[in-house]
Each structure stands twice: as C-alpha cells, then as structure tokens.
Protein backbone atom coordinates (compact mmCIF):
# COMPACT_ATOMS: atom_id res chain seq x y z
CA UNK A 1 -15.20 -5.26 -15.19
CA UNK A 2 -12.38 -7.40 -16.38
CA UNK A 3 -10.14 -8.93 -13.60
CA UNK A 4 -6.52 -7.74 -14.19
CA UNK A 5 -4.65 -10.45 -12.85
CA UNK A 6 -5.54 -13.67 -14.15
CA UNK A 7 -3.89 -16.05 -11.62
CA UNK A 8 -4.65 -16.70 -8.03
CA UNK A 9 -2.51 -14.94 -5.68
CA UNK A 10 0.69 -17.40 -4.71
CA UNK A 11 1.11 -17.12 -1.28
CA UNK A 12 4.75 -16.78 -1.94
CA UNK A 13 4.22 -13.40 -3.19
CA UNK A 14 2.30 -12.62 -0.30
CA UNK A 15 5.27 -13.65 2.29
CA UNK A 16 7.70 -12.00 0.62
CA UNK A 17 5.17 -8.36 0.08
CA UNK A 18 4.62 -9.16 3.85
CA UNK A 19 8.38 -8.98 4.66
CA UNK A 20 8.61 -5.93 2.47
CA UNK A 21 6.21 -4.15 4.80
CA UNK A 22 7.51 -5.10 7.91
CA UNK A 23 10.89 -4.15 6.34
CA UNK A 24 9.97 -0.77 5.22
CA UNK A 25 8.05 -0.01 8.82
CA UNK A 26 10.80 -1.22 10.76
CA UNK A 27 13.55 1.49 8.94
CA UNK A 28 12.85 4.71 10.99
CA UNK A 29 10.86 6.50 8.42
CA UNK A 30 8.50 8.65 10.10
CA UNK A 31 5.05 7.05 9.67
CA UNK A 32 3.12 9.87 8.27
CA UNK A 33 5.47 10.02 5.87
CA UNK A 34 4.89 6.89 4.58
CA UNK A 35 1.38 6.73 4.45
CA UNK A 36 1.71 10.18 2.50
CA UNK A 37 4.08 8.35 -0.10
CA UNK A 38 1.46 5.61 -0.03
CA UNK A 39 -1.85 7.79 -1.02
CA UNK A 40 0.92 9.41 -3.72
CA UNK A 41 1.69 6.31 -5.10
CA UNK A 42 -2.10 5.06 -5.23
CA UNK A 43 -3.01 8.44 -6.93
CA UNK A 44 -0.51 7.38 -9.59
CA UNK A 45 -1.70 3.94 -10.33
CA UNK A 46 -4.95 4.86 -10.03
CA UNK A 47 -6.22 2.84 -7.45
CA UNK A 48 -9.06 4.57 -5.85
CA UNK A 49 -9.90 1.83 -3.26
CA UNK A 50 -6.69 2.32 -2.03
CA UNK A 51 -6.74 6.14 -1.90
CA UNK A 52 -10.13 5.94 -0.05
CA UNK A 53 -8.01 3.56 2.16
CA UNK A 54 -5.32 6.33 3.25
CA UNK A 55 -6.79 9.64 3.58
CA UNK A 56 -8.46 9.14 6.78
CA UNK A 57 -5.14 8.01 8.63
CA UNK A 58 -3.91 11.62 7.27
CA UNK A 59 -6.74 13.89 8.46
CA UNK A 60 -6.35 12.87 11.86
CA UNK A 61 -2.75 14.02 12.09
C-alpha cells in the first residue's frame, strides 16, 4: 500500500488541528453528538481505522 501523504507531518499542522479540537469540544455541543458526526464523517472518507476507532464510545451510551 502506497502512502498518501508524501511529506512528514509539520508539527504546525498538528498545533493548529490540536486547537481545532479543543475548540470544537469546548463549544457546548453535546458530546455524543460529536462523536456521531465523527464515525459519519469517517464512513464518508473511508477511513476504516477510524470508524473502528468510534463505535465503541457509541455502544456504551
């Protein structure tokens, strides 16, 4: 399998996806609702790690 990315990670990007999270956590958005728009958005782009990732956060609600 052929990396996607070709570049290292800058850790600039990394910060500032960092801040994003901590932004989007701290708005009042109910949690579960989040992590439901998460697994939706990982079905999209077809990342299955990521799906495998979120569904077990869900059942236990």
């Amino acid at each position: 399998m052929e990396a996607r990315m070709k570049s290292v990670a800058n850790s600039d990007v990394i910060t500032g996806i960092t801040h994003l999270q901590k932004a989007i956590h701290a708005g009042g958005v109910d949690p579960l609702v989040l992590e439901l728009v998460h697994l939706r958005a990982s079905q999209i782009n077809g990342c299955s790690p990521c799906v495998f990732w979120s569904w077990p956060g869900l059942v236990d609600t």
